[in-house]
Protein backbone atom coordinates (compact mmCIF):
# COMPACT_ATOMS: atom_id res chain seq x y z
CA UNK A 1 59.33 -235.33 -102.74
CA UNK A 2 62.27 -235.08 -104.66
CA UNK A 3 64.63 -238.33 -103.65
CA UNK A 4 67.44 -237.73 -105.81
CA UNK A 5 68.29 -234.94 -108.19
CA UNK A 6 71.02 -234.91 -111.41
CA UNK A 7 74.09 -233.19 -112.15
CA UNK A 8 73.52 -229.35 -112.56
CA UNK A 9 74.57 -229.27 -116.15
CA UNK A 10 71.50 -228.00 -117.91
CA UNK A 11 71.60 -224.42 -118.17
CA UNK A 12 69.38 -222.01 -120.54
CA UNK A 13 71.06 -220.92 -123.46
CA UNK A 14 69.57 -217.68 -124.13
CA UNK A 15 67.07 -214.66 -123.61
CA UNK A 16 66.32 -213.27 -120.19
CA UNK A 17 67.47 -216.66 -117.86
CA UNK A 18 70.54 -216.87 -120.03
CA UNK A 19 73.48 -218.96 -118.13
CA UNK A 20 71.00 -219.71 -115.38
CA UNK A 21 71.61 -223.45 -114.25
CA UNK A 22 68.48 -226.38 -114.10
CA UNK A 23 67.93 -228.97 -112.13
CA UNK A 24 67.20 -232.63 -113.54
CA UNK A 25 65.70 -236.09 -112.29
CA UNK A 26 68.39 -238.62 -111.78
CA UNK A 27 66.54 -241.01 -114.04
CA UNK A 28 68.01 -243.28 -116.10
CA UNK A 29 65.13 -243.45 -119.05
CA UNK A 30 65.57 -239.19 -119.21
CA UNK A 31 66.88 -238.09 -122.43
CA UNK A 32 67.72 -234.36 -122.09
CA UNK A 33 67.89 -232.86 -125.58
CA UNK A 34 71.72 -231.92 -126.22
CA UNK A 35 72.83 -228.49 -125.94
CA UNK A 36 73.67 -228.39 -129.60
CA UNK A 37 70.02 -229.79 -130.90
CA UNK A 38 68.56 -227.36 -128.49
CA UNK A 39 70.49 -224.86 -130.20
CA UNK A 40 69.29 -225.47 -133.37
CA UNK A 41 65.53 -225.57 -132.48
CA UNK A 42 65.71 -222.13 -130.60
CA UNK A 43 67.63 -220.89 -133.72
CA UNK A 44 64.10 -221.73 -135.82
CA UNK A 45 61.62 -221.01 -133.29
CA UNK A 46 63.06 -217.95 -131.78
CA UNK A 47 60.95 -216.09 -133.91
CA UNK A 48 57.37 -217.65 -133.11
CA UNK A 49 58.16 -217.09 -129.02
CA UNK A 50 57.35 -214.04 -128.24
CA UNK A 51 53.72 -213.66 -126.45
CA UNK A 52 53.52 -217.38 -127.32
CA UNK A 53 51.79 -220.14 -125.31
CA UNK A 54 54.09 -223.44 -125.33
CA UNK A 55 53.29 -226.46 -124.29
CA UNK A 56 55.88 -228.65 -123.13
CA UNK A 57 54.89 -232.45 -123.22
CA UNK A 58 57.40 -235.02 -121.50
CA UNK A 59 58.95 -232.16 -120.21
CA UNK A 60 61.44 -234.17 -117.81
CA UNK A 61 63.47 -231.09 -116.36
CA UNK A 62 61.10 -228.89 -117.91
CA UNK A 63 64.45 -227.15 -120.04
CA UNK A 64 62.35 -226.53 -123.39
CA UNK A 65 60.04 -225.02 -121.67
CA UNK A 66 61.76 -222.82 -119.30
CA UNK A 67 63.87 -221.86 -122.66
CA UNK A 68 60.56 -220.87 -124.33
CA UNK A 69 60.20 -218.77 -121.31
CA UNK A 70 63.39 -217.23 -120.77
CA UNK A 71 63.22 -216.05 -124.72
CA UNK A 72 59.68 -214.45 -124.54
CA UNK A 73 57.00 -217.20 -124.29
CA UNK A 74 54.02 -215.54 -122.44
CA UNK A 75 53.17 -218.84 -120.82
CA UNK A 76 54.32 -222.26 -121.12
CA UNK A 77 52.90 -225.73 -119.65
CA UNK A 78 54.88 -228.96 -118.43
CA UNK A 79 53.26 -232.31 -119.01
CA UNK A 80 55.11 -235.63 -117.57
CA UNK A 81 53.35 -238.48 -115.93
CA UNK A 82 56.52 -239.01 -113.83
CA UNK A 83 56.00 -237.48 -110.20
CA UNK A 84 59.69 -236.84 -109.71
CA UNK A 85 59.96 -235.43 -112.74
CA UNK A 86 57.15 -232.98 -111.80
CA UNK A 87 58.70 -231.88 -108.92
CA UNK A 88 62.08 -231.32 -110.32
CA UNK A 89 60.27 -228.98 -112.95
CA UNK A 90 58.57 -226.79 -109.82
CA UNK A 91 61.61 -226.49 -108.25
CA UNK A 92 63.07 -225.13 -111.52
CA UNK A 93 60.35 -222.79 -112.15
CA UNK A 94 60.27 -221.63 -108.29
CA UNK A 95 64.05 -221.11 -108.78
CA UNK A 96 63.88 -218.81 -111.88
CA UNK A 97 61.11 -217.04 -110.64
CA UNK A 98 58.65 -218.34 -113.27
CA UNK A 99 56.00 -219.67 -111.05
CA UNK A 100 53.27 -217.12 -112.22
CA UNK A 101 54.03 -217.73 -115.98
CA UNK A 102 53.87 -221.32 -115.44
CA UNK A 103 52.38 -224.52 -114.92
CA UNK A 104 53.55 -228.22 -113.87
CA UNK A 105 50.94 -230.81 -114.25
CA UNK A 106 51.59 -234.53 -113.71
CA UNK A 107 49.23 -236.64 -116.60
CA UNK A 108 49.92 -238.64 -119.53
CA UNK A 109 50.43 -236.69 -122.83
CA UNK A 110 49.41 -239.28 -124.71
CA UNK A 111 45.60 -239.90 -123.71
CA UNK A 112 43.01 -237.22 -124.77
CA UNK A 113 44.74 -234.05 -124.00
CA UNK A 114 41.40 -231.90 -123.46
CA UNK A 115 42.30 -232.39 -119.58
CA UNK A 116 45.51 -229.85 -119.98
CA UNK A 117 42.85 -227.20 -120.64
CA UNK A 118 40.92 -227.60 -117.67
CA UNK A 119 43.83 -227.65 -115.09
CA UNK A 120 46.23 -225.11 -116.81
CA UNK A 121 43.04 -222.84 -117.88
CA UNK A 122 45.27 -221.88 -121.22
CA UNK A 123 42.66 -222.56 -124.22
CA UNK A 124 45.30 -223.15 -126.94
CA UNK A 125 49.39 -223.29 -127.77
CA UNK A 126 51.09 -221.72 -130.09
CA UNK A 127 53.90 -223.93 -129.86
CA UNK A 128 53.53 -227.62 -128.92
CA UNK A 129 57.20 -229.68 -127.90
CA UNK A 130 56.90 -232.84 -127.73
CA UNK A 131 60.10 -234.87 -126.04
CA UNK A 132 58.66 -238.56 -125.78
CA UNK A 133 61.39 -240.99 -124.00
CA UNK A 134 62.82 -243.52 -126.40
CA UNK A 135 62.86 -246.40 -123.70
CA UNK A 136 60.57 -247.88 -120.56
CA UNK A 137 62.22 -248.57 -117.63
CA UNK A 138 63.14 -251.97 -118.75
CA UNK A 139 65.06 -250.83 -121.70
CA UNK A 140 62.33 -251.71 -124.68
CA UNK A 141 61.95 -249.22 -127.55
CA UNK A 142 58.89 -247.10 -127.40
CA UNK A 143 57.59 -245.60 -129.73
CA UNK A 144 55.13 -242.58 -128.14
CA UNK A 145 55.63 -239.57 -131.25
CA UNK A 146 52.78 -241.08 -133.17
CA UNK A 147 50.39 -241.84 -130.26
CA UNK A 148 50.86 -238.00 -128.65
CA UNK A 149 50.85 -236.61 -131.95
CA UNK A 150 47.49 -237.92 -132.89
CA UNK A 151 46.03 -237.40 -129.42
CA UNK A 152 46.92 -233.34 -129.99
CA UNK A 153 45.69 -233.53 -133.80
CA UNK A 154 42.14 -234.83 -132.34
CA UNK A 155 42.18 -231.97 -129.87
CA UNK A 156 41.62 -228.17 -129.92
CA UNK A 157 44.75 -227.55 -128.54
CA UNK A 158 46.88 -226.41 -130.74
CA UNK A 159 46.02 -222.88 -132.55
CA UNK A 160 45.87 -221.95 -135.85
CA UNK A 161 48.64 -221.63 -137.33
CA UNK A 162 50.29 -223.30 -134.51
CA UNK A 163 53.30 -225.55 -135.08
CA UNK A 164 53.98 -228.73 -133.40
CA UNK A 165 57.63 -230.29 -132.85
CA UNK A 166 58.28 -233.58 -131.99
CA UNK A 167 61.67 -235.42 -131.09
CA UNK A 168 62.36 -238.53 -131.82
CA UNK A 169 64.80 -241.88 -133.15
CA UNK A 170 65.40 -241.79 -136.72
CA UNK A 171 63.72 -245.06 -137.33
CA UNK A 172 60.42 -243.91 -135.54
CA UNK A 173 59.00 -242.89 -138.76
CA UNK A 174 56.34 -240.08 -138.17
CA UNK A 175 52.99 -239.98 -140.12
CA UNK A 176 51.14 -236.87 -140.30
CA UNK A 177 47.47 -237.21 -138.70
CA UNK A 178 44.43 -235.45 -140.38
CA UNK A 179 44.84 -231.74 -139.13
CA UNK A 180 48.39 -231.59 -139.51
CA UNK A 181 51.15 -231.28 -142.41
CA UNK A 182 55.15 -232.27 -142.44
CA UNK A 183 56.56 -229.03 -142.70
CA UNK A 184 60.65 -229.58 -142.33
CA UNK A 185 62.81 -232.22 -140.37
CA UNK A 186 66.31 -231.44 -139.15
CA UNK A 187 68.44 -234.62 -138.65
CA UNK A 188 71.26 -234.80 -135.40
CA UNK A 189 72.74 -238.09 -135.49
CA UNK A 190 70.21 -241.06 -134.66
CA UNK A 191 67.63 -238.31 -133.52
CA UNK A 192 64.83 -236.38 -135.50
CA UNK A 193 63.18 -233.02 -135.01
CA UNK A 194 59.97 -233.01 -137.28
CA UNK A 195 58.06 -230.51 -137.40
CA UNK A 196 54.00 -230.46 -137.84
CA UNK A 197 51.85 -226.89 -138.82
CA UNK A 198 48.24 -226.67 -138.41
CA UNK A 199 46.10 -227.14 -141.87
CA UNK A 200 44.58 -224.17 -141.26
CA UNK A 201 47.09 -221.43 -140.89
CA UNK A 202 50.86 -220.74 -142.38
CA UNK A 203 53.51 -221.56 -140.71
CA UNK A 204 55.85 -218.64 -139.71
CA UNK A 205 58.80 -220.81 -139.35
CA UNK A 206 61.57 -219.90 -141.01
CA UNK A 207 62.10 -222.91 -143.71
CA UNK A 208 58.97 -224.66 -142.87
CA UNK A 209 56.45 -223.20 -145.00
């Protein structure tokens, strides 16, 4: 049950949901990605989307994922561990009419992630997001990029030539686990986007080869 929802002020920026407006958590330890970073990673992986899987981990409103969707993703699955978060993201996806392209399961993306396969029944991702909070409840710095990153490096889940993308502070430096290689950062104020390709494949990225 959803006890209290945001401001309707997240809306998808482009493809087939464009201008459509999102609901959000009213939680203070959310972090939506601004308009203008979200922006800039569409503008990069705009090309990789279409007929993609994308996995969405601490998907709070779910708004990368429902972007991925709304520009051609075949599929795309939310992972948060916060039940009001979870429910927010179904009423999004019920809202846009995404239900059957979609799935919202409540678990913790940073523990073995083999359990995403069982309950979404999608084998691999093309595209892995990963939007880890910067602070608990309480206000302390956490520092979850590394931990989720190596969890999916140690999994199957990400395809070949898949590419991983991870948000995250400036000063949470990000080391590369066996499996994976720093392709290209892009720098927005006091937050990072690095992104990871799979050792096995090229990345089709624009810059990030």
């Amino acid at each position: 049950m959803i006890s209290k929802l945001g401001r309707l002020d997240l809306r998808v920026l482009a493809g087939s949901l464009r201008g459509r407006t999102l609901s959000s958590p009213a939680t203070p330890w959310l972090r939506p990605l601004s308009g203008r970073i979200k922006k800039s990673l569409f503008d990069i992986l705009t090309p990789r989307l279409p007929g993609a899987a994308f996995l969405d981990l601490f998907s709070g409103s779910g708004a990368i994922g429902i972007e991925a969707l709304s520009r051609g993703a075949r599929v795309a699955v939310f992972v948060e561990k916060e039940r009001e978060a979870i429910d927010v993201i179904k009423l999004n996806l019920t809202k846009l009419g995404l239900v059957d392209r979609a799935k919202a399961l409540i678990g913790d993306a940073t523990a073995d992630p083999s359990w995403i396969v069982h309950r979404s029944g999608v084998a691999q991702f093309n595209i892995v997001f990963m939007g880890p909070p910067y602070k608990d409840r309480e206000g302390r710095p956490l520092s979850l990029g590394n931990i989720a990153l190596a969890a999916l490096a140690g999994s199957s889940l990400l395809a070949t030539g898949g590419i991983a993308v991870v948000q995250h502070h400036l000063r949470d430096h990000l080391l590369a686990p066996p499996g994976l290689t720093l392709a290209r950062e892009e720098k927005y104020g006091d937050t990072l986007l690095s992104f990871f390709k799979s050792e096995d494949g090229k990345s089709k990225t624009g810059g990030a080869n």
